[in-house]
Protein backbone atom coordinates (compact mmCIF):
# COMPACT_ATOMS: atom_id res chain seq x y z
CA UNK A 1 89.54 69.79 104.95
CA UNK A 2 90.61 73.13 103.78
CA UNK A 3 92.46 75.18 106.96
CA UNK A 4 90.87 78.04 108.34
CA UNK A 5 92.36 81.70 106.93
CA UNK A 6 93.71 83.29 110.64
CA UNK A 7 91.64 86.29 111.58
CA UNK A 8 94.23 89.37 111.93
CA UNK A 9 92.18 92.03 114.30
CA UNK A 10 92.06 95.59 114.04
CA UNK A 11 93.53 95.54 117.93
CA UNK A 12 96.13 93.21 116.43
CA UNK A 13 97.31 95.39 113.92
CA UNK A 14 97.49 98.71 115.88
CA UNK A 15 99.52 96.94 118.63
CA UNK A 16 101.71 95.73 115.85
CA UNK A 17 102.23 99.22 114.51
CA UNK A 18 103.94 101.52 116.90
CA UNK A 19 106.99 99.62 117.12
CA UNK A 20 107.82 98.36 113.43
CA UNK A 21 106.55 101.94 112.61
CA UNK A 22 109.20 103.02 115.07
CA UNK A 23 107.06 105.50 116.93
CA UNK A 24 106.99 104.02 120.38
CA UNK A 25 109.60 105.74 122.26
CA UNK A 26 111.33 102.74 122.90
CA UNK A 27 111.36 101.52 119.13
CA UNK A 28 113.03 104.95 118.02
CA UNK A 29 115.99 104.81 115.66
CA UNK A 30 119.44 106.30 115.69
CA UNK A 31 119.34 106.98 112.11
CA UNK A 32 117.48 108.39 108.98
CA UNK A 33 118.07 105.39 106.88
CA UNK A 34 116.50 103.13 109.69
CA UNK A 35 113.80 104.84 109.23
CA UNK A 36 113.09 104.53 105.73
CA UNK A 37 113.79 101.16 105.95
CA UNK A 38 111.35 101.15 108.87
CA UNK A 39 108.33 102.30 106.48
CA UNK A 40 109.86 101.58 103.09
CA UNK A 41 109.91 105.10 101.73
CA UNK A 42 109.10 108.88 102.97
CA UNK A 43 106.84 110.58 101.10
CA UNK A 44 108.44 113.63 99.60
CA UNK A 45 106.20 116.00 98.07
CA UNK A 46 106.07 118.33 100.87
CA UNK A 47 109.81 118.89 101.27
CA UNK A 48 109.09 119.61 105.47
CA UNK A 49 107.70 116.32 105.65
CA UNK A 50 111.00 114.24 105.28
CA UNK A 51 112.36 115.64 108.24
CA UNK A 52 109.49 115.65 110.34
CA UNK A 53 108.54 112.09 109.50
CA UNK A 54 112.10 111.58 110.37
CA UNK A 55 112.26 113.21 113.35
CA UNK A 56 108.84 111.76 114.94
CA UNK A 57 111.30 108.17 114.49
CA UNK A 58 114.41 109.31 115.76
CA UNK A 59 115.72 109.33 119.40
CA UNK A 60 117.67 112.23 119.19
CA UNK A 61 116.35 114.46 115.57
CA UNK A 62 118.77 116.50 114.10
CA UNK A 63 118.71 117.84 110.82
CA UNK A 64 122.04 117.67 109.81
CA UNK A 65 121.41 113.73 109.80
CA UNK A 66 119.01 113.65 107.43
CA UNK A 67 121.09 116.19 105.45
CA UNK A 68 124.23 113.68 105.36
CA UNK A 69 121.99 111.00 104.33
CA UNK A 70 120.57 112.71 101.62
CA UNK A 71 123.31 115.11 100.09
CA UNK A 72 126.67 113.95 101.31
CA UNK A 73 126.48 109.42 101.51
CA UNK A 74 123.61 109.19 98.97
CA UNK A 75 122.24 106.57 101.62
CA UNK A 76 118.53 107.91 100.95
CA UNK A 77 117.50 108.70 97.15
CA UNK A 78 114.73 110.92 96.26
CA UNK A 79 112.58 109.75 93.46
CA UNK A 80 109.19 109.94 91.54
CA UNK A 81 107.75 106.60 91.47
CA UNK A 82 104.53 104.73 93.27
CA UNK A 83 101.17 106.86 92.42
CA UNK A 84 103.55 109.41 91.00
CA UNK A 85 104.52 110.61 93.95
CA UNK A 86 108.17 111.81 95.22
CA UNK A 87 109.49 109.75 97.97
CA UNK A 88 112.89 109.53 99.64
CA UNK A 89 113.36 105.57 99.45
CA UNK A 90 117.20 103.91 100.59
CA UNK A 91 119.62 103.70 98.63
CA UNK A 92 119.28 99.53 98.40
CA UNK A 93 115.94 99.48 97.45
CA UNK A 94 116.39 102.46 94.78
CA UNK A 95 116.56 99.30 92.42
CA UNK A 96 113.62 97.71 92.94
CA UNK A 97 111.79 100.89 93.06
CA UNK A 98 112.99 102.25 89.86
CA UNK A 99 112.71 99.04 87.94
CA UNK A 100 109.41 98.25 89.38
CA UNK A 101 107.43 101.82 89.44
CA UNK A 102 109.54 104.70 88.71
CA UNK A 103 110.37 103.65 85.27
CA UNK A 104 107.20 103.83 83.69
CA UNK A 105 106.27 107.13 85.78
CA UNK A 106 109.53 108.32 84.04
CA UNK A 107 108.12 106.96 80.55
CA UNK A 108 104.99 108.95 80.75
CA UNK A 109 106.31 112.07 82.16
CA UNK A 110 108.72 112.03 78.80
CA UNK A 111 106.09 111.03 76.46
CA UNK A 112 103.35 113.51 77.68
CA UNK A 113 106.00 116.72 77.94
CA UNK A 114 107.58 115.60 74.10
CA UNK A 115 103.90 115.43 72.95
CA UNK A 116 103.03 119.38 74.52
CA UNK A 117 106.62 120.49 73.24
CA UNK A 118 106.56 119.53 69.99
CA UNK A 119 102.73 120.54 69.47
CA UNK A 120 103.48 123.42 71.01
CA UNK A 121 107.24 124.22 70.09
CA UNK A 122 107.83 122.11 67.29
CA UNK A 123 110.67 120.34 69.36
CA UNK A 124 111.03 116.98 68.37
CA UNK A 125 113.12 114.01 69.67
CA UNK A 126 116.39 115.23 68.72
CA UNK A 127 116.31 118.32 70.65
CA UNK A 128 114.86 116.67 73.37
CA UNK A 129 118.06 114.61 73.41
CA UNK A 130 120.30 117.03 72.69
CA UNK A 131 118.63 119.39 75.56
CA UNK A 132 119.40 116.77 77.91
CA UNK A 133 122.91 116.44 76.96
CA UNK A 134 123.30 120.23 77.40
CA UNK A 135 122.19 119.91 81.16
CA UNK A 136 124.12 117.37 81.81
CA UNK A 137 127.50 119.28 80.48
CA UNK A 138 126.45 122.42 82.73
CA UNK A 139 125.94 120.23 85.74
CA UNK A 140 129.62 118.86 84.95
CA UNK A 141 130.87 122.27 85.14
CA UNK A 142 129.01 123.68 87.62
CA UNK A 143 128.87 120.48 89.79
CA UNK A 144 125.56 121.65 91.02
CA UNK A 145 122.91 124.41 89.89
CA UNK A 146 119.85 125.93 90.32
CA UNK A 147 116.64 125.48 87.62
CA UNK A 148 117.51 129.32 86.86
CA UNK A 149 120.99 128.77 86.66
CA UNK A 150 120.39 125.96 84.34
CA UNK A 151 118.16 127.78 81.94
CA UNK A 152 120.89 130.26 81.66
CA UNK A 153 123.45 128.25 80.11
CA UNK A 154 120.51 126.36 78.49
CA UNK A 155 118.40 128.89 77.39
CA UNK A 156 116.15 126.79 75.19
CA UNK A 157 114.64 125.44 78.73
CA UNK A 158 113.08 129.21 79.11
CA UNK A 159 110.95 128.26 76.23
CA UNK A 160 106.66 128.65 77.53
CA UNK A 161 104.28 126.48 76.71
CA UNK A 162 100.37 127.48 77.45
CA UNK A 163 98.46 125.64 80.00
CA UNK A 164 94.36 125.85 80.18
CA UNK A 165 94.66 128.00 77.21
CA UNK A 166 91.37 130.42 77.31
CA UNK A 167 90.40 129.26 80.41
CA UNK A 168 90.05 131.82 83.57
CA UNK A 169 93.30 129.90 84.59
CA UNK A 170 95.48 129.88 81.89
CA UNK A 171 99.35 129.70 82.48
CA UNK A 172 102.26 130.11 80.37
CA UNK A 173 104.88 128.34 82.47
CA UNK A 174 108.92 127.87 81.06
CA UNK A 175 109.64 124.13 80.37
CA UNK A 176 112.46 124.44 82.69
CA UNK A 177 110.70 122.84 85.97
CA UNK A 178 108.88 119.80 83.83
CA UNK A 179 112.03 119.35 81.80
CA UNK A 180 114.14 118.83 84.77
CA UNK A 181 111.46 117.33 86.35
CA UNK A 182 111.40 114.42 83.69
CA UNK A 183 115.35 113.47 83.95
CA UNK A 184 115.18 113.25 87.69
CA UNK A 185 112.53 110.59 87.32
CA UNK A 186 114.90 109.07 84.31
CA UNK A 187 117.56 109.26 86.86
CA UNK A 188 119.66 111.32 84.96
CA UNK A 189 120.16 114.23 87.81
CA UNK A 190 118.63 114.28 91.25
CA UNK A 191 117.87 117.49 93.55
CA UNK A 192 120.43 118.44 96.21
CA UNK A 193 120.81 120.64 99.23
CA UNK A 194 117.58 123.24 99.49
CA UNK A 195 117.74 127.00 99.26
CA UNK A 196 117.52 128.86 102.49
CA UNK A 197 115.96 126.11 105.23
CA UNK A 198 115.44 122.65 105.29
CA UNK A 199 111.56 123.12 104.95
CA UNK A 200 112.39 125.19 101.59
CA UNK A 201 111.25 123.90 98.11
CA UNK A 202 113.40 125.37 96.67
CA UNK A 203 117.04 123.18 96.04
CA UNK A 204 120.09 122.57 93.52
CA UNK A 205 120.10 120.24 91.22
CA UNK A 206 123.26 118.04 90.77
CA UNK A 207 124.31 114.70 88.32
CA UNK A 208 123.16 111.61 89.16
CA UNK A 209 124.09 108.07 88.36
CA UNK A 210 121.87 105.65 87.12
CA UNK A 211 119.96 102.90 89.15
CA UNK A 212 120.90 99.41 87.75
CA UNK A 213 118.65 97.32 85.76
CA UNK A 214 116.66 94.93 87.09
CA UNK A 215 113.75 92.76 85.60
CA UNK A 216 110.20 94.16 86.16
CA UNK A 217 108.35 91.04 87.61
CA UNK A 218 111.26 90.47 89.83
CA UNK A 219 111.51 94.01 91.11
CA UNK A 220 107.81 94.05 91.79
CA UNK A 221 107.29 90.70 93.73
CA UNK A 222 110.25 92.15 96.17
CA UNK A 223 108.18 95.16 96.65
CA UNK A 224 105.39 93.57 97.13
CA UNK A 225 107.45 91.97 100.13
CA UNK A 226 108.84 94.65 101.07
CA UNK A 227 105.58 96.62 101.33
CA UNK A 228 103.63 93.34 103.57
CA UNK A 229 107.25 93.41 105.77
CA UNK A 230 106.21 97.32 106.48
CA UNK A 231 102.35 97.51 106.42
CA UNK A 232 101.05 94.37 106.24
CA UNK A 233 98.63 92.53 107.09
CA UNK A 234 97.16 94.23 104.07
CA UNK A 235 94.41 93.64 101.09
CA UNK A 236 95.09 93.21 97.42
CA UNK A 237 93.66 96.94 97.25
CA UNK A 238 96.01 98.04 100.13
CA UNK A 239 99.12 96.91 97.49
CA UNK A 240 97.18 97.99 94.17
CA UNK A 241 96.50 101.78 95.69
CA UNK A 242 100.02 102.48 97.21
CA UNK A 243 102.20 101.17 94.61
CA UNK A 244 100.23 102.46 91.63
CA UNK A 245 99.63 99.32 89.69
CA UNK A 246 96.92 97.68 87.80
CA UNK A 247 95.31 94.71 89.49
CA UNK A 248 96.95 92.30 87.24
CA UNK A 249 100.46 93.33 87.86
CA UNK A 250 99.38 93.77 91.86
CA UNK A 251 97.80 89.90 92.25
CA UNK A 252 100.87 88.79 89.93
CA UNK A 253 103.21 90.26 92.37
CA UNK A 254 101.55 89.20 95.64
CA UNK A 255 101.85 85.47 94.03
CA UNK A 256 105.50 85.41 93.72
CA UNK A 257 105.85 86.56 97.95
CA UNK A 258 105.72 84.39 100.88
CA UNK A 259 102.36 85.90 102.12
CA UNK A 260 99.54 83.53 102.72
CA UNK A 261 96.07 84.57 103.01
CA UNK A 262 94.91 86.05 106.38
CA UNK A 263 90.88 87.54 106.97
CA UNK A 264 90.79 90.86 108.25
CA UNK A 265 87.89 93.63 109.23
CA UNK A 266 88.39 94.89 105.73
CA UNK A 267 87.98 91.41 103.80
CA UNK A 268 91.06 88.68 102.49
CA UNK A 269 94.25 90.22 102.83
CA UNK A 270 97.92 88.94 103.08
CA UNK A 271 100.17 88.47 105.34
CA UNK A 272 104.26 87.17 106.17
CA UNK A 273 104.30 84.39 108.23
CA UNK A 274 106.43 86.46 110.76
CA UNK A 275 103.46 88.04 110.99
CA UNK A 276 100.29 85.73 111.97
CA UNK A 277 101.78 85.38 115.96
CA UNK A 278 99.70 87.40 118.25
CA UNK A 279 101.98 90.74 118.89
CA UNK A 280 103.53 91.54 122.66
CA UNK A 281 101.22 93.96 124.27
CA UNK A 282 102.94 97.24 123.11
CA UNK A 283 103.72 100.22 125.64
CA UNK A 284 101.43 103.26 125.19
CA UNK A 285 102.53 105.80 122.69
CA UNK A 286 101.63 108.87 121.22
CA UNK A 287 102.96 110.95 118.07
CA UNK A 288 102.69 114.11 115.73
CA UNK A 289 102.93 113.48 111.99
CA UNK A 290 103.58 115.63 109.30
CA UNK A 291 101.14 116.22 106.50
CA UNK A 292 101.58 113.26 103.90
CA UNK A 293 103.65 111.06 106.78
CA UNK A 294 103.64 107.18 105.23
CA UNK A 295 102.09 105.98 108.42
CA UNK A 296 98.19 107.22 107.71
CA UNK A 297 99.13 107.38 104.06
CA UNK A 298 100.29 103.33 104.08
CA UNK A 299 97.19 101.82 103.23
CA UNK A 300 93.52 102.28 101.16
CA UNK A 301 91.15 100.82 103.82
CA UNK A 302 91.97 103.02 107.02
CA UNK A 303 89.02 102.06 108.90
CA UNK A 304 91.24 100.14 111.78
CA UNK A 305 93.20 103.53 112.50
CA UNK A 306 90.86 106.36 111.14
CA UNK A 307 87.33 107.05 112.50
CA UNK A 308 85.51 107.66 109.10
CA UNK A 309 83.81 111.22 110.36
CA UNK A 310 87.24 112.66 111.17
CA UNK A 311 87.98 112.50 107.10
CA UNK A 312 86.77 115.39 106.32
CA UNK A 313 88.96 117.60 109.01
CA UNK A 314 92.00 115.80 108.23
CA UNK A 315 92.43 115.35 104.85
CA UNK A 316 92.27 117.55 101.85
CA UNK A 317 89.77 117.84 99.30
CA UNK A 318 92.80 115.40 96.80
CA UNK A 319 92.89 112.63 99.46
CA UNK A 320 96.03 114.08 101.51
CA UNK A 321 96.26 113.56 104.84
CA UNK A 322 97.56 116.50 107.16
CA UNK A 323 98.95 116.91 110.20
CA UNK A 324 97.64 114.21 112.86
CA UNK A 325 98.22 113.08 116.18
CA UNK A 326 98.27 109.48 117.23
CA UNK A 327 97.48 107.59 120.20
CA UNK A 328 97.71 103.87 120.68
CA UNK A 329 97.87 103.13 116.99
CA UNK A 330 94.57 105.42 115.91
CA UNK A 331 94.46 108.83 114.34
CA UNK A 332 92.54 110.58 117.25
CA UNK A 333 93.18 114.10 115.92
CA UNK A 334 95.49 117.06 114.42
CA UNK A 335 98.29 119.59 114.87
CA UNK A 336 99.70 122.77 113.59
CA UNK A 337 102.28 125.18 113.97
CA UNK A 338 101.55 128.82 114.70
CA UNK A 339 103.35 132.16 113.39
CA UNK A 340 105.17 132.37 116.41
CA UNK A 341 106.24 128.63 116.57
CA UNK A 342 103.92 127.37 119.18
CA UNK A 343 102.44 123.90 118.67
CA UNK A 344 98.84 122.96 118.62
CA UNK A 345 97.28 120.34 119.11
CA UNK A 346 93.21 118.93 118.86
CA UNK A 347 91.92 115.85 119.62
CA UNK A 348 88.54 115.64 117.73
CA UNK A 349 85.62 114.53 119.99
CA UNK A 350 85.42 110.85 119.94
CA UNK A 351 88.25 109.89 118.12
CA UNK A 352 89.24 106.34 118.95
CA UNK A 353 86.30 105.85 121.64
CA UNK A 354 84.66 103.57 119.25
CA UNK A 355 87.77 100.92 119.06
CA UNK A 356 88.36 101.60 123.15
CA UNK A 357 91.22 103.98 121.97
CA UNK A 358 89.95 106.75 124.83
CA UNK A 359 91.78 109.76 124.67
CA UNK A 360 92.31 110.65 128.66
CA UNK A 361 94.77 112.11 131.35
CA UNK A 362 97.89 110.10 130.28
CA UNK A 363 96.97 110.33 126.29
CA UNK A 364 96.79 114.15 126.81
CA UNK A 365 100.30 114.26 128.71
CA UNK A 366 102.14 111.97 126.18
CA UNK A 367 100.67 114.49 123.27
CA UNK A 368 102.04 117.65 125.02
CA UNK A 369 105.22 115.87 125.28
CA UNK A 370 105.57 115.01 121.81
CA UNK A 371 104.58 118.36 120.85
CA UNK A 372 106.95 120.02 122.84
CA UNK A 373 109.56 117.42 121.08
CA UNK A 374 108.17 118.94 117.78
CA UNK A 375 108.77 122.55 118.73
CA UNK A 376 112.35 121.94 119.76
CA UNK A 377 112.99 120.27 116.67
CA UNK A 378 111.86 123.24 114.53
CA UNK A 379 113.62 126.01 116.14
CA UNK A 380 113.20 128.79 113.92
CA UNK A 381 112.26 127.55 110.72
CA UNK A 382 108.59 127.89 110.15
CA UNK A 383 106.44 125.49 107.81
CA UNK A 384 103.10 126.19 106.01
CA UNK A 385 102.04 122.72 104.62
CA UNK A 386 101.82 122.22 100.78
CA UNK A 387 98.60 119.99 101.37
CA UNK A 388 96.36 122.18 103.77
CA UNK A 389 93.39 120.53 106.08
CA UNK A 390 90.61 122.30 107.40
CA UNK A 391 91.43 121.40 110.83
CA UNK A 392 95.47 122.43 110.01
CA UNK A 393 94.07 125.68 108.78
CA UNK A 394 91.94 126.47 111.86
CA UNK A 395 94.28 125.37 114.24
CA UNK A 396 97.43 127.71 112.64
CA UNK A 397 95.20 131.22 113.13
C-alpha cells in the first residue's frame, strides 16, 4: 500500500516562519551573516533594502555591521544571479550560487552587450577583452573607483550606444554602467562602500577574486536544499520561479535533495524531513519589511501569507512587492516613510481575517513598536523605494 503524502497546512507553515525567518523577537540574530544564512540571500536591487531586511532580523541593527560584512570581511557577497536579480548571498554559498545561476546570467549579460557593441560600435571580442584588462589595471592602481572615475582612465567605456532608437523614449546611454555591470556578474570586480548614505545607489567599485569552480548539477541540487532548508515546504514552481531555471533543470535538482513529497493548499510540494513534525506554537510577532524583502518575495504561490485582493496595493505593476507589515506570519498590510522621517503604517481592511489572522489591540501595539524600531534605525537618512506601490505612494504624502 502506497503511504499517504503528509498534509503541510497553511497554519503550519506560517507558525513555522517567524522564527527560521528570524522575525520573532526572540529568534533575532546578532549578526548580518546569520541572517542571510537565515533566508539564503537578500535581495539587492534596492540598495536600502539590505539593511532594512537586515535590521527587521537583528536584535540590536546597526549599520556599521552590515558595512563590515560587506566591505571590510567579505563575509556577504553581492551578486547577479537567480531571476537576474542582485542579491547579497554569504560568502560560503557564493559557490554554489555562482556555479549554479550566476554563471549563465553572467553569459548572457556578455553575449547580449558584445552583440549591441559591436553592431553598434564595431567592437569586437578583442577589445572587449582588452577593455576588461584596462579596468582591471586602474582598479590595481586606484584600489577602488567610481564608474566615472573608471571611464576616465578608460575612456573607451564613455562610448553611447542608442536604446529604443526612434521611439518617444529613445536613450543614448555610455557603456560604462552595462560594461561594469557585466564583470561584476563574471566576478571580475564587485561594488564597494556607497556614495553619501547607506541607502545611496551610488558606490565604488573595487577588484574582486573569483568564486571557485564547481560542477553545475552539483551546485544546483545544494541549492535546491538550501532553498527547502529556508522556505520550504514548497512546490516544484516555488523552486522553478525563485531560482530562475527551466523545469527540467528545477525537477532534476529537487531529485538529487533529501525532500520527499508533502501535499499542501497549493498542490504536491517538497519538503526536508526536519520539516514534516508539527511546529511549537510560535509567540506572536509582528514586522516591517522593506520593498523587495526575501520573506514575501520567497515563493510563487503566496496564497498562505497574501490575501489575493491586497495584490494590487502592494505590489508594483513588474511583480515587486513593497513595503509590508506582518502579523502572525500573513501580509496584513503596508508602510512608508514620510519627508520628515515619521513612519506609517496601514493595515488594509480584512487582511488575514480570512485565515483567523485578526488584526486587533495587541497586533496594532506590536506594529507601532516595530515601527518605532524602524524610525530609530533610520535616523536621518531618508529612502524613496526603487520599486514604488500604490499603497507606499499614498501612504509617503
Amino acid at each position: 500500500m502506497t503511504k499517504a503524502r503528509r498534509k503541510i497546512t497553511a497554519e503550519e507553515r506560517r507558525a513555522r516562519l517567524g522564527a527560521r525567518h528570524l522575525l520573532t523577537p526572540a529568534a533575532r540574530a546578532n549578526a548580518p551573516e546569520a541572517v542571510a544564512e537565515a533566508v539564503l540571500g537578500l535581495h539587492a536591487t534596492d540598495p536600502a533594502s539590505v539593511y532594512l531586511s537586515v535590521a527587521a532580523r537583528l536584535k540590536a541593527p546597526a549599520v556599521a555591521d552590515l558595512e563590515r560584512a560587506l566591505y571590510e570581511d567579505h563575509t556577504l557577497v553581492r551578486m547577479l544571479c537567480m531571476r537576474r536579480t542582485m542579491f547579497v548571498v554569504p560568502r560560503e554559498l557564493a559557490p554554489v550560487v555562482d556555479a549554479s545561476t550566476a554563471r549563465a546570467v553572467a553569459a548572457r549579460e556578455r553575449k547580449n552587450l558584445a552583440k549591441v557593441i559591436r553592431e553598434q560600435l564595431g567592437f569586437d571580442e578583442r577589445w572587449f577583452a582588452a577593455t576588461e584588462a584596462a579596468v582591471l589595471a586602474a582598479l590595481q592602481r586606484r584600489g577602488e573607483a567610481t564608474a566615472a572615475q573608471l571611464a576616465d582612465d578608460v575612456p573607451d567605456l564613455k562610448s553611447q550606444i542608442v536604446q529604443a532608437e526612434g521611439k518617444p523614449y529613445e536613450a543614448r546611454p555610455r557603456i560604462t554602467s552595462r560594461f561594469l555591470g557585466v564583470m561584476a556578474a563574471e566576478s571580475r570586480i564587485r561594488r564597494g562602500r556607497p556614495l553619501g548614505t547607506w541607502a545611496s545607489s551610488q558606490y565604488r567599485w573595487i577588484p574582486a577574486e573569483p568564486h571557485p569552480d564547481l560542477p553545475v548539477d552539483q551546485a544546483k541540487a545544494e541549492l535546491a536544499g538550501r532553498y527547502l532548508a529556508a522556505f520550504g515546504p514548497a512546490t516544484t514552481e516555488d523552486v522553478k520561479w525563485w531560482t530562475g531555471w527551466t523545469l527540467t533543470d528545477t525537477r532534476k535538482a529537487l531529485a538529487r535533495t533529501d525532500a520527499v513529497e508533502v501535499d499542501l493548499d497549493a498542490g504536491p510540494g517538497h519538503a526536508l524531513p526536519a520539516h514534516l513534525e508539527p511546529p511549537a506554537e510560535p509567540e506572536p510577532w509582528a514586522a516591517l519589511l522593506p520593498a523587495l524583502d526575501p520573506t514575501p518575495m520567497g515563493w510563487r504561490h503566496r496564497d498562505w501569507y497574501l490575501d489575493a485582493g491586497h495584490t494590487a496595493e502592494l505590489f508594483d505593476t513588474n511583480g515587486n512587492i513593497g513595503p509590508s507589515v506582518w502579523w502572525n506570519g500573513r501580509v496584513v498590510g503596508g508602510w512608508a516613510q514620510r519627508a520628515d522621517g515619521s513612519i506609517v503604517t496601514e493595515v488594509l481592511a480584512g487582511a488575514g481575517a480570512g485565515a483567523g489572522v485578526g488584526v486587533g489591540r495587541d497586533a496594532r501595539a506590536a506594529i507601532d513598536v516595530e515601527a518605532d524600531r524602524l524610525a530609530a534605525f533610520f535616523g536621518d537618512v531618508r529612502i524613496k523605494p526603487s520599486f514604488r506601490t500604490p499603497l507606499e505612494r499614498r501612504l509617503a504624502q
